[in-house]
Protein backbone atom coordinates (compact mmCIF):
# COMPACT_ATOMS: atom_id res chain seq x y z
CA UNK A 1 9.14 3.24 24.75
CA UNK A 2 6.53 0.78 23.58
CA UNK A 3 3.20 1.99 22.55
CA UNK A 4 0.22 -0.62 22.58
CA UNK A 5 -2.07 0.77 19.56
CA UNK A 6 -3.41 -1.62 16.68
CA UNK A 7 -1.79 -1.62 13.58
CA UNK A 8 -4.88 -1.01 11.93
CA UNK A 9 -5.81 2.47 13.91
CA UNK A 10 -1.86 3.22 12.73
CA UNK A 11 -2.41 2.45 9.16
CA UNK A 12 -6.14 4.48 9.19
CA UNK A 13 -4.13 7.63 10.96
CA UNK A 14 -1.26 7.03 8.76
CA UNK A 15 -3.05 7.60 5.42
CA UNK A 16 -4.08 10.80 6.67
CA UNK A 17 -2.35 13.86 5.48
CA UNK A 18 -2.22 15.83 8.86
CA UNK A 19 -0.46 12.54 10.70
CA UNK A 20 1.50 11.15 7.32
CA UNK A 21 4.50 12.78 8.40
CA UNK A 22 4.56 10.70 11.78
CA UNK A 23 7.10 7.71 12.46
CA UNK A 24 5.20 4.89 13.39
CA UNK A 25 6.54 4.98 17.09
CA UNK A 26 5.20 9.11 17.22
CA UNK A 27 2.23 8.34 15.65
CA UNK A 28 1.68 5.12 18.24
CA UNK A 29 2.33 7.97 20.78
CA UNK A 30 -0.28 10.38 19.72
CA UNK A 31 -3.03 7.81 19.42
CA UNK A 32 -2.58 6.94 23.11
CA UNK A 33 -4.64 10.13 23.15
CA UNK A 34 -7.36 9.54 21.14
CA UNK A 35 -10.84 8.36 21.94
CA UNK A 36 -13.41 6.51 19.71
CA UNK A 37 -16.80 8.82 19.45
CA UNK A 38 -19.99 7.67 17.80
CA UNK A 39 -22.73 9.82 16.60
CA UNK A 40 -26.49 8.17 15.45
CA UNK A 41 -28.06 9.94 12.09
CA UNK A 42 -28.92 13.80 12.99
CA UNK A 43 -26.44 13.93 16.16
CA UNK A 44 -24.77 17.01 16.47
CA UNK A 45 -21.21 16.88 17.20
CA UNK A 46 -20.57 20.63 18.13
CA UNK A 47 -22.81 23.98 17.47
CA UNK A 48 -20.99 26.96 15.75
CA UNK A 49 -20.05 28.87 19.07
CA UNK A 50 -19.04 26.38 21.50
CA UNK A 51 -15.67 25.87 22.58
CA UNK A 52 -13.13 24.22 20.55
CA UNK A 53 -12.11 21.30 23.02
CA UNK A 54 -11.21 19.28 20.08
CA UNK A 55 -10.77 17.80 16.70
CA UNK A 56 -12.08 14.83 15.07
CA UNK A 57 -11.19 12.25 12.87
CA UNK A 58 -13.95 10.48 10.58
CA UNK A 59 -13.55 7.12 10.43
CA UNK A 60 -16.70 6.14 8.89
CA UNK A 61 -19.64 7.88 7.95
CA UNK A 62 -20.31 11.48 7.02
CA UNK A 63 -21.08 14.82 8.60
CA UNK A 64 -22.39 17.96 7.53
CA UNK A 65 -20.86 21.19 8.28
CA UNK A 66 -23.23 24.32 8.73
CA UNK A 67 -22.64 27.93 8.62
CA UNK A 68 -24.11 29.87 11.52
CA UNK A 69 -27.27 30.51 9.55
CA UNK A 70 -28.20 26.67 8.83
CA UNK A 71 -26.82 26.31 5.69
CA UNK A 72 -25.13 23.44 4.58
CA UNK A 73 -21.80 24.18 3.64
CA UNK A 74 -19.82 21.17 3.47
CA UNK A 75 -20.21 17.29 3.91
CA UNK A 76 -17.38 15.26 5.12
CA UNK A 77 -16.69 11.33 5.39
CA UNK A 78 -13.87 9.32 6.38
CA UNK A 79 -10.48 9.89 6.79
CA UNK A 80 -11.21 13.70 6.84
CA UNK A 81 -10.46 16.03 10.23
CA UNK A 82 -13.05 18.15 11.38
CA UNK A 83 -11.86 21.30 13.95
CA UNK A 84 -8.40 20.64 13.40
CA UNK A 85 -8.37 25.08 14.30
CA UNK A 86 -9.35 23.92 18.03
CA UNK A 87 -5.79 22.40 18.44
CA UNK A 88 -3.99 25.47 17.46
CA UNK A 89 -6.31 28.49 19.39
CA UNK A 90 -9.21 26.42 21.00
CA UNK A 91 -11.29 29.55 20.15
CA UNK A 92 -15.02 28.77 19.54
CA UNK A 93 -16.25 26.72 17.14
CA UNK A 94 -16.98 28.74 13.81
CA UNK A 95 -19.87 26.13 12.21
CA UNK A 96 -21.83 23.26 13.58
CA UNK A 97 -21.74 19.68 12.65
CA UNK A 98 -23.72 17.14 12.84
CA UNK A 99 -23.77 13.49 11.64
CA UNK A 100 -25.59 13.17 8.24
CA UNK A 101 -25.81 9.36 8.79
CA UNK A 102 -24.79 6.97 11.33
CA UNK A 103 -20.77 8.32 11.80
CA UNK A 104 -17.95 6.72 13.85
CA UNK A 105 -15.20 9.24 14.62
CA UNK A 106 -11.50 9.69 16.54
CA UNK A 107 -11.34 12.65 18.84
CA UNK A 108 -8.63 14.64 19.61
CA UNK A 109 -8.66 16.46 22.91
CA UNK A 110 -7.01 19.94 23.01
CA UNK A 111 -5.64 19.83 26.43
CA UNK A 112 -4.28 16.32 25.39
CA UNK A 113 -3.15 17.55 22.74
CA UNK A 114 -1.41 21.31 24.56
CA UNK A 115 -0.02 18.53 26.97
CA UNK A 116 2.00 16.86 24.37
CA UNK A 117 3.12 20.31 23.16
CA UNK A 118 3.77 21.61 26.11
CA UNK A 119 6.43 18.40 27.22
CA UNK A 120 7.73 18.47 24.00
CA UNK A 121 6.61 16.07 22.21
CA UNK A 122 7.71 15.41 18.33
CA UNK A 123 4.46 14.30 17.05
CA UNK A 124 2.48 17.67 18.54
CA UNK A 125 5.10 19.90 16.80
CA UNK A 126 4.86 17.96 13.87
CA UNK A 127 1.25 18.04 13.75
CA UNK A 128 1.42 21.74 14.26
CA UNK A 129 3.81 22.41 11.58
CA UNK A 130 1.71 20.57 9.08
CA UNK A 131 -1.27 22.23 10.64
CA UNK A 132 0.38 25.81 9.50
CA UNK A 133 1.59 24.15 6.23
CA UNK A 134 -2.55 23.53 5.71
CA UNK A 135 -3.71 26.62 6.79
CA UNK A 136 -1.39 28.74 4.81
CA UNK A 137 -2.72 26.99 1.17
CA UNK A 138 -6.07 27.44 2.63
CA UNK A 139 -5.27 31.39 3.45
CA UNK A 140 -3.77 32.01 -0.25
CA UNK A 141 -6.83 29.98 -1.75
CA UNK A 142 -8.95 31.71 -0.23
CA UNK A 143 -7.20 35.06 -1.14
CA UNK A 144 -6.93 34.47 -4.70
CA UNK A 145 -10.56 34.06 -4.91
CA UNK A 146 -11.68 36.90 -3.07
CA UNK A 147 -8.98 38.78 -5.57
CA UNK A 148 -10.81 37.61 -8.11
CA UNK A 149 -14.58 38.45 -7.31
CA UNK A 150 -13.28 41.96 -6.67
CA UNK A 151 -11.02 42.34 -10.04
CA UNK A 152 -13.12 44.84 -12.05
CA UNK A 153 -14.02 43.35 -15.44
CA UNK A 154 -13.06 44.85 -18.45
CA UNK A 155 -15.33 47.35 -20.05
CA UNK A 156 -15.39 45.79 -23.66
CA UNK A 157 -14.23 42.41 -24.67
CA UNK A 158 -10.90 42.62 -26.83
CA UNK A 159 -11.73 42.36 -30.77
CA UNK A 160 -9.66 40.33 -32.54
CA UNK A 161 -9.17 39.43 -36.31
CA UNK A 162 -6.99 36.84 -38.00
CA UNK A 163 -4.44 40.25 -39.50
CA UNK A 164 -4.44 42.17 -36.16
CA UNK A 165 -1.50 41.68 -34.63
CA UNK A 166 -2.63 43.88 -31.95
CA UNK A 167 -5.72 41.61 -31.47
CA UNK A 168 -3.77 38.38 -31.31
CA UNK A 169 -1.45 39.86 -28.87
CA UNK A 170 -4.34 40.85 -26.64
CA UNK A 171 -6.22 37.65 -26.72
CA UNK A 172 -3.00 35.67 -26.12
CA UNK A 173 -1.71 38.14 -23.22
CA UNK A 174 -4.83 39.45 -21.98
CA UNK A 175 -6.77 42.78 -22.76
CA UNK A 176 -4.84 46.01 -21.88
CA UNK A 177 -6.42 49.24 -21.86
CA UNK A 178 -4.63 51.79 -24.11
């Protein structure tokens, strides 16, 4: 099958981690799908609540993401995917973004995308997979944190003197209660 898509829109997708693990003929496949979208400074892209119809790809610019209260959470710039969730659930959006300067980006339609799935298609599943891979570092990130802000700290910092051995031990392996 040929696929008629620019080696440069190949090398852009190529350098990014969720499509790195495409062959250049899958990846030429996949970007059959995808349409050019630019935003003008202030431009929202999506509102936290709408539906997830699709990811993006920055190409150039920057957005910022916002939580549902206004608050910037996050500013992103090229070569980084924004709603990447949409592709896997298509459930609402969870944040809104909109372009923090003048921003070109690549969008990825989900019911292009379910298409692909749905027929089979290597580069979907592959997506997918990496997609999972992503999520799950995000997930144990995420849960190592919140582990952390609810550890209780200790009640007294260990004392330690240069002929404890006890004190080394604890400032080497930690404090234990005893």
């Amino acid at each position: 099958m040929l696929v008629d898509v620019s080696n440069a829109l190949q090398d852009f997708f190529r350098k990014i981690p969720l499509f790195s693990s495409l062959t250049a003929q899958e990846l030429g496949e996949f970007l059959r799908a995808v349409k050019p979208v630019a935003l003008t400074q202030g431009e929202q892209l999506f509102r936290a609540g709408d539906p997830g119809d699709a990811a993006y790809v920055i190409e150039a610019g920057s957005v910022e993401v916002s939580s549902r209260g206004g608050r910037v959470i996050a500013t992103l710039g090229a070569g980084e995917v924004i709603g990447e969730l949409a592709l896997l659930d298509g459930a609402r959006r969870s944040a809104s973004v909109r372009a923090a300067e003048p921003t070109r980006l690549f969008r990825i339609d989900k019911q292009e995308f379910d298409f692909q799935r749905r027929n089979l298609r290597t580069p979907a599943y592959k997506i997918m997979r990496t997609l999972a891979v992503s999520l799950s570092g995000r997930i144990r990130d995420t849960n190592e944190q919140i582990a952390e802000l609810l550890a209780p700290a200790p009640t007294s910092p260990p004392e330690v003197s240069a002929s404890d051995d006890v004190g080394f031990f604890r400032k080497v392996f930690g404090w234990v209660r005893g």
